[in-house]
PDB file of N, CA and C in Angstrom:
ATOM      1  N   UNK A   1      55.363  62.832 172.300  1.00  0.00           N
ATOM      2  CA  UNK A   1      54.221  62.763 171.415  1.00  0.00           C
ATOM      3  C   UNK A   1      54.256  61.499 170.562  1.00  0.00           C
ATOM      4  N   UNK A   2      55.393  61.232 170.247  1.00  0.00           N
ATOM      5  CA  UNK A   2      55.662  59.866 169.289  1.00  0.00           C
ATOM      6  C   UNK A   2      55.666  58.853 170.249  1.00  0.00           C
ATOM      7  N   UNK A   3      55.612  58.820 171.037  1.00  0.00           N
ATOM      8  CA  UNK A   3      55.274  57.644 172.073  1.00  0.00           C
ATOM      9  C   UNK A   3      53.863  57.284 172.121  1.00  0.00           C
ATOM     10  N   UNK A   4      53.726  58.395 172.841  1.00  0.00           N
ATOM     11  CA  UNK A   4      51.819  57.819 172.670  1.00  0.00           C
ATOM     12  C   UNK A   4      51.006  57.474 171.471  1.00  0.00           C
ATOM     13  N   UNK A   5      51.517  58.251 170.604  1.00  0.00           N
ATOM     14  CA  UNK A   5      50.945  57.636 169.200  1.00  0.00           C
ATOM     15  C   UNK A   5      51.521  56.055 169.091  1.00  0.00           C
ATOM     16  N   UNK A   6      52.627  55.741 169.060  1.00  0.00           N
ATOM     17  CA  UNK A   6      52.786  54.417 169.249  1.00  0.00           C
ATOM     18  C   UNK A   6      52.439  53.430 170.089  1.00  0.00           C
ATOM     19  N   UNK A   7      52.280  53.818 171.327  1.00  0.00           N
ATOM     20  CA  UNK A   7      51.576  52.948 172.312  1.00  0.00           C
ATOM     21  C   UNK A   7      50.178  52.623 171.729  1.00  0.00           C
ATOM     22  N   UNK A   8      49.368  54.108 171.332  1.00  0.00           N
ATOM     23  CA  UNK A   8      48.180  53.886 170.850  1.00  0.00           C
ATOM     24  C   UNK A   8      47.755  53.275 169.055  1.00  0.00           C
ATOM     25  N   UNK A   9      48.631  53.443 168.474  1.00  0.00           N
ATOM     26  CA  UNK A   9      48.814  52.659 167.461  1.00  0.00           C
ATOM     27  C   UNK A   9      48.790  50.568 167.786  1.00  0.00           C
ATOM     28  N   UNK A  10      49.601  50.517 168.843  1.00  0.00           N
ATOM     29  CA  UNK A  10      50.068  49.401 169.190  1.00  0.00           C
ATOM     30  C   UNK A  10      49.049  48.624 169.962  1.00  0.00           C
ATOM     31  N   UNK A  11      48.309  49.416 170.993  1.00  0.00           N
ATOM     32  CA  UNK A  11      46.949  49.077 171.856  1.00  0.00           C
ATOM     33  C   UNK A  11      45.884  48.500 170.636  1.00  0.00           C
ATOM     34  N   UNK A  12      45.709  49.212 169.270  1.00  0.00           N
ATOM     35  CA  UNK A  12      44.528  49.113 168.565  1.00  0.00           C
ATOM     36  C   UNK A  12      44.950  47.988 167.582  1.00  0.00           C
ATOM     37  N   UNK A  13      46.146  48.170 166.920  1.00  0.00           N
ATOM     38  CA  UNK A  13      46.392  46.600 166.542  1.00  0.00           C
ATOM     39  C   UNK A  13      46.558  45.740 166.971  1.00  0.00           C
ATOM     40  N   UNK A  14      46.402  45.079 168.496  1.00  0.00           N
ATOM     41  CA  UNK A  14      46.666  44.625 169.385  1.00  0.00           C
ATOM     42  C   UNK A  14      45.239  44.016 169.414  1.00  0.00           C
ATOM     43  N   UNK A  15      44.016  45.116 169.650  1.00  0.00           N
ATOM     44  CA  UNK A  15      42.360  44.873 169.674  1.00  0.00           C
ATOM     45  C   UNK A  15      42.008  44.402 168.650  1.00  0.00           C
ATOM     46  N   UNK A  16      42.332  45.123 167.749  1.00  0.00           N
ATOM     47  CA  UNK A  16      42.031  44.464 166.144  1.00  0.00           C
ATOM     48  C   UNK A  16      42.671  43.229 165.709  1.00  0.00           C
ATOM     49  N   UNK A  17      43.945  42.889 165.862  1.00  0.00           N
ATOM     50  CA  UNK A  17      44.326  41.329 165.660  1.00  0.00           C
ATOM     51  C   UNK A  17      43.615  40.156 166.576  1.00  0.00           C
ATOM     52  N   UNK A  18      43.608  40.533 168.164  1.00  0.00           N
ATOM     53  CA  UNK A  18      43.047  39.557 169.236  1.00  0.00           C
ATOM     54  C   UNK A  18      41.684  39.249 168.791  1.00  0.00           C
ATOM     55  N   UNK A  19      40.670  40.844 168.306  1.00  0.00           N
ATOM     56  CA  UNK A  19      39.372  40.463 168.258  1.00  0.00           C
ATOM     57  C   UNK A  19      39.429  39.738 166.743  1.00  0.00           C
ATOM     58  N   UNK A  20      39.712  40.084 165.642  1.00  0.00           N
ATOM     59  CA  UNK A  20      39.469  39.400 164.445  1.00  0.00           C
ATOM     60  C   UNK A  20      39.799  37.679 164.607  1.00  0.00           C
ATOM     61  N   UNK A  21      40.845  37.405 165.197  1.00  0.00           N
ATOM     62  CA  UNK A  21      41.211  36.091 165.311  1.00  0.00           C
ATOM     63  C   UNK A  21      40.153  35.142 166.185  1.00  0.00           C
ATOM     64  N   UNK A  22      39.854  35.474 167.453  1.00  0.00           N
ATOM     65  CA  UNK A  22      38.884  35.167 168.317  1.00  0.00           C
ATOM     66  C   UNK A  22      37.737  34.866 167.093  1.00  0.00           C
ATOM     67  N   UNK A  23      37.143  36.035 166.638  1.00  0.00           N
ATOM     68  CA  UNK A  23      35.947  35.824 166.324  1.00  0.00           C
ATOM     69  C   UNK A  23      35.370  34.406 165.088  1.00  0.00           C
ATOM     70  N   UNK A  24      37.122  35.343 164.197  1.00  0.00           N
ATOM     71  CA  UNK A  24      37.494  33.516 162.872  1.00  0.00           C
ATOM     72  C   UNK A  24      37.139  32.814 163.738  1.00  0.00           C
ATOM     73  N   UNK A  25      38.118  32.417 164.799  1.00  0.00           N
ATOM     74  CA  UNK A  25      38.146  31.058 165.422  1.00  0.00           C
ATOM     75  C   UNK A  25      36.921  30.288 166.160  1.00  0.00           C
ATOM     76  N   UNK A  26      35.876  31.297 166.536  1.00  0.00           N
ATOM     77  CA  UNK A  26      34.440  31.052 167.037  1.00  0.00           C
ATOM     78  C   UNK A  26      33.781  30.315 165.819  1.00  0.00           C
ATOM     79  N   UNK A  27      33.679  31.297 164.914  1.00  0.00           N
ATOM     80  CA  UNK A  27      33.142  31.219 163.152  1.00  0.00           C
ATOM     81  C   UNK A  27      33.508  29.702 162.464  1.00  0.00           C
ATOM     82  N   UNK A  28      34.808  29.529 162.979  1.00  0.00           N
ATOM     83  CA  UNK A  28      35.174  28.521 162.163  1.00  0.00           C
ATOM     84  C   UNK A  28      34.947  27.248 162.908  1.00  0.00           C
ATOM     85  N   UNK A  29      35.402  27.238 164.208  1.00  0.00           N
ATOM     86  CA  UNK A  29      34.549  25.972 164.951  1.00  0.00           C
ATOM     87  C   UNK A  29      33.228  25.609 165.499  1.00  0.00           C
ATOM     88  N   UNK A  30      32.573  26.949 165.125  1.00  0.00           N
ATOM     89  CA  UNK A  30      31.236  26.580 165.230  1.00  0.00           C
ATOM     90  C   UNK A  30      30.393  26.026 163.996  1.00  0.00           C
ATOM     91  N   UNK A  31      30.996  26.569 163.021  1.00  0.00           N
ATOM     92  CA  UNK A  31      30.888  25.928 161.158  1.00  0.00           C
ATOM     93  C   UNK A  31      30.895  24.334 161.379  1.00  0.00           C
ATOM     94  N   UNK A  32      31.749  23.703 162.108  1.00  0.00           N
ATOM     95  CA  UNK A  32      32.909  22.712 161.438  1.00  0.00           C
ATOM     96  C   UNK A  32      31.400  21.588 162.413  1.00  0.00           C
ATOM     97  N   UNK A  33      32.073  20.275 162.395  1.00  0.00           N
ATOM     98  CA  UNK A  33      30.953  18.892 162.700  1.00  0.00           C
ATOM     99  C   UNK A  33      32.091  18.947 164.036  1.00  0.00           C
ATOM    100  N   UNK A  34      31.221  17.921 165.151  1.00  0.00           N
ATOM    101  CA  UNK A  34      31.542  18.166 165.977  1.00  0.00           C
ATOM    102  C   UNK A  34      30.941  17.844 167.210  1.00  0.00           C
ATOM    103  N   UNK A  35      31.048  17.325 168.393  1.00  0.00           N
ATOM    104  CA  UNK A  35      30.461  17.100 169.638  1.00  0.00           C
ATOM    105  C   UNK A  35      30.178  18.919 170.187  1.00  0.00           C
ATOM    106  N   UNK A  36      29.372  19.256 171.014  1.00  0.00           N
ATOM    107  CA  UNK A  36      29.002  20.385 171.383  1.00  0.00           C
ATOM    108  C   UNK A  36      30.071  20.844 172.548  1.00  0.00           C
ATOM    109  N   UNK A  37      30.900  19.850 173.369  1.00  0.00           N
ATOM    110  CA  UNK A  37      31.862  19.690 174.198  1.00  0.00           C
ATOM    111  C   UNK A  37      32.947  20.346 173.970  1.00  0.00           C
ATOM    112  N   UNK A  38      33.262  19.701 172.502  1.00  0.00           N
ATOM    113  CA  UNK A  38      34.614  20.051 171.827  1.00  0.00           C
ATOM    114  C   UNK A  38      34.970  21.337 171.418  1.00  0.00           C
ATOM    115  N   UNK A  39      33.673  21.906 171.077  1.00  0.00           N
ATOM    116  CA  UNK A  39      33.639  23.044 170.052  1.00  0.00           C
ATOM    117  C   UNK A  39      33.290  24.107 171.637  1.00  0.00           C
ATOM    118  N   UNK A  40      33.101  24.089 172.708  1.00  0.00           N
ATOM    119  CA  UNK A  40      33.254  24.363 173.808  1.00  0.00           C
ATOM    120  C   UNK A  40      34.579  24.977 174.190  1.00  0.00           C
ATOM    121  N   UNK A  41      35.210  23.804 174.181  1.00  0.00           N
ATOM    122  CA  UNK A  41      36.665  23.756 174.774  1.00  0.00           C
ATOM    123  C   UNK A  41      37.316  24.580 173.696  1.00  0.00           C
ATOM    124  N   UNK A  42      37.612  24.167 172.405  1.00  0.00           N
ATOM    125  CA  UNK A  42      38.791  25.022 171.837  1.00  0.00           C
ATOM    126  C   UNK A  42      37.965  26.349 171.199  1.00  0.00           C
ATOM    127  N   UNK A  43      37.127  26.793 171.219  1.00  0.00           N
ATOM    128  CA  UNK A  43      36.510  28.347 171.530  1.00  0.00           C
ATOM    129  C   UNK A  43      37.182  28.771 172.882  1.00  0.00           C
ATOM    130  N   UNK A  44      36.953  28.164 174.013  1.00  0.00           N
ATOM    131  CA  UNK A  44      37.269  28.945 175.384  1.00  0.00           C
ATOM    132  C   UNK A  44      38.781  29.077 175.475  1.00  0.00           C
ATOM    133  N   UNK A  45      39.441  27.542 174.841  1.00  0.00           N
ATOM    134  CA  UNK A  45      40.942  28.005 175.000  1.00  0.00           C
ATOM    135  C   UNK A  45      41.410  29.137 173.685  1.00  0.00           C
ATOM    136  N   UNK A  46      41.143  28.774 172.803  1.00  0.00           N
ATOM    137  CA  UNK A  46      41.336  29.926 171.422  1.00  0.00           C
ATOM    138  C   UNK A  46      41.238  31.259 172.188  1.00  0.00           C
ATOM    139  N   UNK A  47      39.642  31.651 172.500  1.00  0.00           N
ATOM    140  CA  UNK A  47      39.633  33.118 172.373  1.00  0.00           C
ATOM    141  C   UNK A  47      40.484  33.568 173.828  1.00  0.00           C
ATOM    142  N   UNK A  48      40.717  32.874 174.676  1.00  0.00           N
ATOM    143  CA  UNK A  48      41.416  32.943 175.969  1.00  0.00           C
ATOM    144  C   UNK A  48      42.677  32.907 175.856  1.00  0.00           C
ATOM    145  N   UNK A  49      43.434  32.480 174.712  1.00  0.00           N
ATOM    146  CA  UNK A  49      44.397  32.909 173.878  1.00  0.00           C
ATOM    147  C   UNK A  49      44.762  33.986 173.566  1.00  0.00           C
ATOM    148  N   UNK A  50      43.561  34.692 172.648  1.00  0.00           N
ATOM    149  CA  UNK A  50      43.959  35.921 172.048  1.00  0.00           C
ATOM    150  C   UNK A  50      43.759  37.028 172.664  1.00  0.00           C
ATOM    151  N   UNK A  51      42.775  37.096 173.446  1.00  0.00           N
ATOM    152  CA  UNK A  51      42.554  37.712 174.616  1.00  0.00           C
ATOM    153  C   UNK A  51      42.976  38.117 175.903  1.00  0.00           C
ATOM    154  N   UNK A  52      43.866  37.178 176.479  1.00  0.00           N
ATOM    155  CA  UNK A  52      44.823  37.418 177.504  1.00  0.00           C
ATOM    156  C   UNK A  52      46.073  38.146 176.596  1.00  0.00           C
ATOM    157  N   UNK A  53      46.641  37.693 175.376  1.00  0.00           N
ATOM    158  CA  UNK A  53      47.387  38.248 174.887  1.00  0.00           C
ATOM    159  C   UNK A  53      47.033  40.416 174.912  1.00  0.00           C
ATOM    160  N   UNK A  54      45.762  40.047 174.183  1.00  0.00           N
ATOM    161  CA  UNK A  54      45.743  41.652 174.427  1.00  0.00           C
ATOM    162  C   UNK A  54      45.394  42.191 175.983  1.00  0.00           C
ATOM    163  N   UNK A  55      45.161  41.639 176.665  1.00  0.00           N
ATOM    164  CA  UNK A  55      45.121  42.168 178.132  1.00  0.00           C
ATOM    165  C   UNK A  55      46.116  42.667 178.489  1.00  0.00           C
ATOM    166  N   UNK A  56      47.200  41.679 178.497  1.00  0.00           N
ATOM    167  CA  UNK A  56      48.539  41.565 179.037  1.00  0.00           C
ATOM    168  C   UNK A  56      49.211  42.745 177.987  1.00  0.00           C
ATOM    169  N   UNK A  57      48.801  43.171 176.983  1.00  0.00           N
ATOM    170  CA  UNK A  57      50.065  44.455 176.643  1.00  0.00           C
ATOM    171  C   UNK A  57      49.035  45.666 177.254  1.00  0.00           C
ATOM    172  N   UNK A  58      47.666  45.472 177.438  1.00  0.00           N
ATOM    173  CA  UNK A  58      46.959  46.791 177.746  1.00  0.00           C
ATOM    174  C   UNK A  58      47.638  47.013 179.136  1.00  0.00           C
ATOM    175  N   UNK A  59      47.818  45.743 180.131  1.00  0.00           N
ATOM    176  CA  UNK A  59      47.937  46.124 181.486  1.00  0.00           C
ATOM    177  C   UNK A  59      49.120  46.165 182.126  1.00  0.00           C
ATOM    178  N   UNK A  60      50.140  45.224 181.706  1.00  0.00           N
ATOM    179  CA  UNK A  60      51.819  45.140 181.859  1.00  0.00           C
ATOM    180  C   UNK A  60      52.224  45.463 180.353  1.00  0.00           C
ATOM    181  N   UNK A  61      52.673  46.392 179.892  1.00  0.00           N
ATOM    182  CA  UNK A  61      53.363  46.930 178.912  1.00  0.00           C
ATOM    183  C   UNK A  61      54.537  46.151 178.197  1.00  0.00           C
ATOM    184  N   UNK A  62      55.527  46.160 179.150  1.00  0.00           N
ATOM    185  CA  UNK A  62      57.032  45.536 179.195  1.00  0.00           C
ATOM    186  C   UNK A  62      56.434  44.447 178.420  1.00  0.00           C
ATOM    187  N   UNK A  63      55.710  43.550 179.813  1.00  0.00           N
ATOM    188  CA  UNK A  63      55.685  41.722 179.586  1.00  0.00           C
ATOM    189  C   UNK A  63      54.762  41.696 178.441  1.00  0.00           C
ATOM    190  N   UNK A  64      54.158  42.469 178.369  1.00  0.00           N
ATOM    191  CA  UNK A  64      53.023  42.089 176.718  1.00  0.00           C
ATOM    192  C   UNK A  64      54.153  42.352 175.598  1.00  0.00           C
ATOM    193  N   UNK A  65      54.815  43.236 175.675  1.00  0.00           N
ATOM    194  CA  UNK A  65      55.801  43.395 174.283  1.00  0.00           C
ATOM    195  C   UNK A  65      56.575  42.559 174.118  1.00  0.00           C
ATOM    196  N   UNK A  66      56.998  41.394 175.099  1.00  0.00           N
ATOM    197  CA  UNK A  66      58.247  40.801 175.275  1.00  0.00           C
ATOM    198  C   UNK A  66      57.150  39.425 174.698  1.00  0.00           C
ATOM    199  N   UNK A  67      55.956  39.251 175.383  1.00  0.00           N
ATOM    200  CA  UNK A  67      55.008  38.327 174.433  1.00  0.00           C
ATOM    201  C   UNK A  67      55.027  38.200 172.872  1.00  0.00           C
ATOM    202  N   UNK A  68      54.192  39.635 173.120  1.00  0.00           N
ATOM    203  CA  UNK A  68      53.929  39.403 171.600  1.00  0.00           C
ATOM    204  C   UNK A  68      55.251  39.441 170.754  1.00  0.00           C
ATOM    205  N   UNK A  69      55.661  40.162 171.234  1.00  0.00           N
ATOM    206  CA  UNK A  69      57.168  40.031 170.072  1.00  0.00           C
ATOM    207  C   UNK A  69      58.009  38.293 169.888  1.00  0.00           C
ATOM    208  N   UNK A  70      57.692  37.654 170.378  1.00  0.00           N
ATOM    209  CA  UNK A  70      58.249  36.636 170.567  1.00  0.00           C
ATOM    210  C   UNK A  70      57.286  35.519 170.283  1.00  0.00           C
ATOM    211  N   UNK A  71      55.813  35.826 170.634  1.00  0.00           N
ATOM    212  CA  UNK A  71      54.732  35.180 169.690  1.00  0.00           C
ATOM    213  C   UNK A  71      54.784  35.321 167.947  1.00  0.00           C
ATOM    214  N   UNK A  72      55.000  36.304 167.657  1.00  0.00           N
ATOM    215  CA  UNK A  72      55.216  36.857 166.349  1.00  0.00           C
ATOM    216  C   UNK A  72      56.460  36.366 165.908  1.00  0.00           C
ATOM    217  N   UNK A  73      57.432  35.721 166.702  1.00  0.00           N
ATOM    218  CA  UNK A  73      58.621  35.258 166.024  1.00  0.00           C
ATOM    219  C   UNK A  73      58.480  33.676 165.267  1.00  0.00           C
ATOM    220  N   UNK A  74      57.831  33.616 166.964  1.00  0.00           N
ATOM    221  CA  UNK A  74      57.418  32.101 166.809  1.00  0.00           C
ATOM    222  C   UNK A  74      56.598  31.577 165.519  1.00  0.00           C
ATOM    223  N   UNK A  75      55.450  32.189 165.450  1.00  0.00           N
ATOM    224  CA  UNK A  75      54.109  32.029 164.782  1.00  0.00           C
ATOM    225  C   UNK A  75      54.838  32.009 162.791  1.00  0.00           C
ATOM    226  N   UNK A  76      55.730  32.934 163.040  1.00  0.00           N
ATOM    227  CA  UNK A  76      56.322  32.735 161.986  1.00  0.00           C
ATOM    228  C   UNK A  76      57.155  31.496 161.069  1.00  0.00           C
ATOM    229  N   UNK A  77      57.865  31.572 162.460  1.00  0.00           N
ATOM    230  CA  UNK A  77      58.104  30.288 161.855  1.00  0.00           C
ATOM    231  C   UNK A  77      57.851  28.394 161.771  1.00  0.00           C
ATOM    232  N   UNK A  78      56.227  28.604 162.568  1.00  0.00           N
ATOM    233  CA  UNK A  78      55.984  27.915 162.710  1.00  0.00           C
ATOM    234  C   UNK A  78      55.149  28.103 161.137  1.00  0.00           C
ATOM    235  N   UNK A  79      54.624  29.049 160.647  1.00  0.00           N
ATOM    236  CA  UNK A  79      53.613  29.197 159.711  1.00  0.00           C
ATOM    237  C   UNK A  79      54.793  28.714 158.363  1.00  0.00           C
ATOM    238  N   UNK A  80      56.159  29.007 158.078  1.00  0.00           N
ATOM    239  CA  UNK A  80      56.517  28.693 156.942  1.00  0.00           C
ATOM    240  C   UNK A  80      57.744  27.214 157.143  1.00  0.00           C
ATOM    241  N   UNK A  81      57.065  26.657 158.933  1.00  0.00           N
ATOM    242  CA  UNK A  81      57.944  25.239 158.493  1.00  0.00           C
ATOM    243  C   UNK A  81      56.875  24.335 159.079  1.00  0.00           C
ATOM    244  N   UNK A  82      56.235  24.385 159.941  1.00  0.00           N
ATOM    245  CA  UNK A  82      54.985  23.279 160.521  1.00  0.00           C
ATOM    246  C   UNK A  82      53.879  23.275 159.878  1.00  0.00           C
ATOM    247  N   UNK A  83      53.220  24.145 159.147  1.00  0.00           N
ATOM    248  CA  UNK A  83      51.815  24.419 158.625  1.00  0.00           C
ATOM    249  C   UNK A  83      52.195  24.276 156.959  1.00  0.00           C
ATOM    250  N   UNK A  84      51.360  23.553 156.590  1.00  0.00           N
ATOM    251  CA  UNK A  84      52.077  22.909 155.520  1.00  0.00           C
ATOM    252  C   UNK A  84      50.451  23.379 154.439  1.00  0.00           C
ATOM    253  N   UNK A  85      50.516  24.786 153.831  1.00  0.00           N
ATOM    254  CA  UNK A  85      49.241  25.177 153.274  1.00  0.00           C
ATOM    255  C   UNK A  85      49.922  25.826 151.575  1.00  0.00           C
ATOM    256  N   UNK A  86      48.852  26.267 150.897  1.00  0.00           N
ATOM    257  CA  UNK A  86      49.579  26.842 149.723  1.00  0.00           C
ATOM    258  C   UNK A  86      50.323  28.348 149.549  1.00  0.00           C
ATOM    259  N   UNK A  87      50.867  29.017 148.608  1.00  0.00           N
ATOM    260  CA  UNK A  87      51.702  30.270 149.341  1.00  0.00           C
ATOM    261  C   UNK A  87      50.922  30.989 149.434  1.00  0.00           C
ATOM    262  N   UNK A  88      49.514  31.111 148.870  1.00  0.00           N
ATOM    263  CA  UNK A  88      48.684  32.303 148.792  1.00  0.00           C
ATOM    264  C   UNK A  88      47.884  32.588 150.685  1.00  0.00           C
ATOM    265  N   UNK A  89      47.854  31.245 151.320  1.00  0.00           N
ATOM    266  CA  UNK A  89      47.424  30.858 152.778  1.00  0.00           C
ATOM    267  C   UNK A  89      48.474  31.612 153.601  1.00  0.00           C
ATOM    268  N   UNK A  90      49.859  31.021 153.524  1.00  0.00           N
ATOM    269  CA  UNK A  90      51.131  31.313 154.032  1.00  0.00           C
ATOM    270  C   UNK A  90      51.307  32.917 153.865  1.00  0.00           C
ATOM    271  N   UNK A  91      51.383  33.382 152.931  1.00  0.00           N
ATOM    272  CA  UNK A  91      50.569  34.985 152.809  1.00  0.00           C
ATOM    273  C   UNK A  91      50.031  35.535 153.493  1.00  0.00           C
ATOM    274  N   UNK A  92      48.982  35.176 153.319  1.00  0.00           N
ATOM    275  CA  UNK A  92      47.875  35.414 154.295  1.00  0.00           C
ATOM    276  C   UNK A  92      47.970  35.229 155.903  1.00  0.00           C
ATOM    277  N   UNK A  93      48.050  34.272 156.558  1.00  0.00           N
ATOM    278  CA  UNK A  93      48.660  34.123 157.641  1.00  0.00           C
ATOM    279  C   UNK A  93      49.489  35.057 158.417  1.00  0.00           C
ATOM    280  N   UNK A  94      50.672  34.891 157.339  1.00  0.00           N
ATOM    281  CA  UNK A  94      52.110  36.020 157.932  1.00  0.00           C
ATOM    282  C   UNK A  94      51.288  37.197 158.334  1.00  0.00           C
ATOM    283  N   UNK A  95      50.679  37.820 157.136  1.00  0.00           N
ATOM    284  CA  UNK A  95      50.169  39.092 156.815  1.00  0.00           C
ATOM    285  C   UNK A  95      49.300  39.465 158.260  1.00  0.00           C
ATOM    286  N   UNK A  96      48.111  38.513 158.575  1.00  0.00           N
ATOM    287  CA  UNK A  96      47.413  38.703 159.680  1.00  0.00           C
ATOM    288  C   UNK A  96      47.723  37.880 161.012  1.00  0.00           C
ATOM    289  N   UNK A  97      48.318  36.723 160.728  1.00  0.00           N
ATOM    290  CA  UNK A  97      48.343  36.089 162.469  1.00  0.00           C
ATOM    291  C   UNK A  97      49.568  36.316 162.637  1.00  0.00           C
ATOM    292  N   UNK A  98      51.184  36.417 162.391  1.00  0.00           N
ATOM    293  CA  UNK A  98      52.377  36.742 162.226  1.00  0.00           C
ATOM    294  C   UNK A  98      52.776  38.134 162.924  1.00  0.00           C
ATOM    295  N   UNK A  99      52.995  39.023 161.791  1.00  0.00           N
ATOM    296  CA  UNK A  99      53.133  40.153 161.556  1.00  0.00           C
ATOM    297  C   UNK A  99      52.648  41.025 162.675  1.00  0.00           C
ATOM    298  N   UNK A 100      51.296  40.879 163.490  1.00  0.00           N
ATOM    299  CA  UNK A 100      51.120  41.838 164.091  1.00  0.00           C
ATOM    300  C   UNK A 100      51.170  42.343 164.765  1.00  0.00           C
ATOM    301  N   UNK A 101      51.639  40.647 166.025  1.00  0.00           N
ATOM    302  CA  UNK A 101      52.017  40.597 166.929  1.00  0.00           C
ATOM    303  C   UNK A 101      53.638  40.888 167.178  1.00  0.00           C
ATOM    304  N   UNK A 102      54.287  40.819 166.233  1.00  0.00           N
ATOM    305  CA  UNK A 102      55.833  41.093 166.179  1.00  0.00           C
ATOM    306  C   UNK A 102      55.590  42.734 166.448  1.00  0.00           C
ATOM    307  N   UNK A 103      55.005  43.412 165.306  1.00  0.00           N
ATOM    308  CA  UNK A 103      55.424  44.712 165.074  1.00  0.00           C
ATOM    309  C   UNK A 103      54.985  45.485 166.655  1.00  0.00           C
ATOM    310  N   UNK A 104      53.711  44.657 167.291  1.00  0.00           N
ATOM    311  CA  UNK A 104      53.059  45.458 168.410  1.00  0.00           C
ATOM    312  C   UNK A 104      54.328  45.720 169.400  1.00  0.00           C
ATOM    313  N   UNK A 105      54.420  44.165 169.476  1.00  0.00           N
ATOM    314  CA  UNK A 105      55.874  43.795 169.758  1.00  0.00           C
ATOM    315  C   UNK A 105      57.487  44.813 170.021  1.00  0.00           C
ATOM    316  N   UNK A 106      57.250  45.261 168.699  1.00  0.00           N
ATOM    317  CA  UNK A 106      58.526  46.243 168.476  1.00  0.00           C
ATOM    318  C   UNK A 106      58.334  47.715 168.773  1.00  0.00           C
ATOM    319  N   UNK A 107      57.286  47.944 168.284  1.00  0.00           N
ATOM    320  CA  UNK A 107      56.689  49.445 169.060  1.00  0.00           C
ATOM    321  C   UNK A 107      56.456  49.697 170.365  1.00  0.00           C
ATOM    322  N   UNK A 108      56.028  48.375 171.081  1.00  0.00           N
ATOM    323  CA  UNK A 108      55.956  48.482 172.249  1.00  0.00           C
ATOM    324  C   UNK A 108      57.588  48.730 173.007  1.00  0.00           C
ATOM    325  N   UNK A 109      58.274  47.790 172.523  1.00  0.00           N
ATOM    326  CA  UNK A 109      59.677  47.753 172.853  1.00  0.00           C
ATOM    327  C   UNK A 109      60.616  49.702 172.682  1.00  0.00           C
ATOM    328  N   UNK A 110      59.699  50.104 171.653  1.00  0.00           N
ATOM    329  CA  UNK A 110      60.390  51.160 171.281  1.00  0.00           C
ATOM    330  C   UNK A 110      60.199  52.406 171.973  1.00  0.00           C
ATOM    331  N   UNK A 111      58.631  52.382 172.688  1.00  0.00           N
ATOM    332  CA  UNK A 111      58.246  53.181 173.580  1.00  0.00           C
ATOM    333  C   UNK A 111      58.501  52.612 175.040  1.00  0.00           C
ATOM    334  N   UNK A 112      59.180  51.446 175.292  1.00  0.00           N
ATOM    335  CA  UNK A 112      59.294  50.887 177.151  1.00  0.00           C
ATOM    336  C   UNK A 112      60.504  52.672 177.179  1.00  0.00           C
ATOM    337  N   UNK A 113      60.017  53.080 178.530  1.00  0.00           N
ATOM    338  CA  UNK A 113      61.079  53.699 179.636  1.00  0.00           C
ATOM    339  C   UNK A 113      62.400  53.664 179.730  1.00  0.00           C
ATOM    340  N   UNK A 114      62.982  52.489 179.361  1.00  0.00           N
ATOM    341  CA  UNK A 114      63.938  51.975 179.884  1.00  0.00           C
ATOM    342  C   UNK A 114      64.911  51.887 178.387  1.00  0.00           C
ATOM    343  N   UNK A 115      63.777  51.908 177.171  1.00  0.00           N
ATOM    344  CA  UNK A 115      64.829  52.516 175.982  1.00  0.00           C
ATOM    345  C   UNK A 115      64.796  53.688 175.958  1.00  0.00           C
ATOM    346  N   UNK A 116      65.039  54.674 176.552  1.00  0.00           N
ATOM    347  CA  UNK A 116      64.652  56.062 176.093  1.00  0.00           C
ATOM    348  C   UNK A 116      66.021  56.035 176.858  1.00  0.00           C
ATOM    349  N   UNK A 117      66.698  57.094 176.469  1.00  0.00           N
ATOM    350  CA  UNK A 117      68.470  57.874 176.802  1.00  0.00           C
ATOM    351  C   UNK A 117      67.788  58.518 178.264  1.00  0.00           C
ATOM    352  N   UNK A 118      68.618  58.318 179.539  1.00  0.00           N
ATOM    353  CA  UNK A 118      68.426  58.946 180.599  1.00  0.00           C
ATOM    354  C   UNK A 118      68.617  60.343 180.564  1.00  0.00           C
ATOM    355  N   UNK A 119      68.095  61.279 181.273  1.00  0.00           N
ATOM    356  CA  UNK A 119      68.476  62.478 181.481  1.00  0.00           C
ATOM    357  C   UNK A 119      69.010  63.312 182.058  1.00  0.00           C
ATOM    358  N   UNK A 120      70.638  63.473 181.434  1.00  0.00           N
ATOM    359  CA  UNK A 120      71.445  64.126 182.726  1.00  0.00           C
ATOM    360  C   UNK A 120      71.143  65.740 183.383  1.00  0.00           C
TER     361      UNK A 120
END
């Protein structure tokens, strides 16, 4: 029972981080000045980003957890040594682009098959 609640916990923050980010990232490069080309391209690669990310834990389990968990490591520390913003941003960030992908990450890891005690 605690599995599926976690898988399904993990599926919806998974939808909810991919879609919120996608949509910023539409929002914000369609805002910004710009050739019509450009704002083309990093929309299609962005949301094709966040989007394969959530595919890949809906459809391979394992390899999406082993993603995101390792996206979420990354993202981290790219957010408090490459991205050079104020702490209230850095906050923010962790909180939503960071964080969510780790934890999907870890829940996913916590419900794989292969952690569960075999049964003699």
């Amino acid at each position: 029972m605690v599995t599926n609640t976690f898988r399904t916990c993990a599926r919806a923050l998974t939808v909810a981080w991919a879609g919120f980010w996608a949509y910023f990232l539409v929002g914000s490069v369609l805002s910004d000045g710009g050739s019509l080309g450009a704002k083309v391209l990093v929309c299609t690669i962005g949301t094709s980003f966040f989007l394969s990310n959530c595919a890949l834990v809906w459809l391979f389990e394992r390899a999406g957890s082993l993603v995101m968990a390792t996206e979420g490591v990354i993202l981290t520390i790219l957010n408090f040594t490459f991205l050079h913003n104020s702490s209230q941003t850095q906050t923010f960030l962790l909180l939503t682009l960071c964080l969510p992908p780790l934890a999907v990450g870890l829940m996913l890891m916590k419900t794989s098959p292969r952690s569960q005690g075999r049964a003699t």
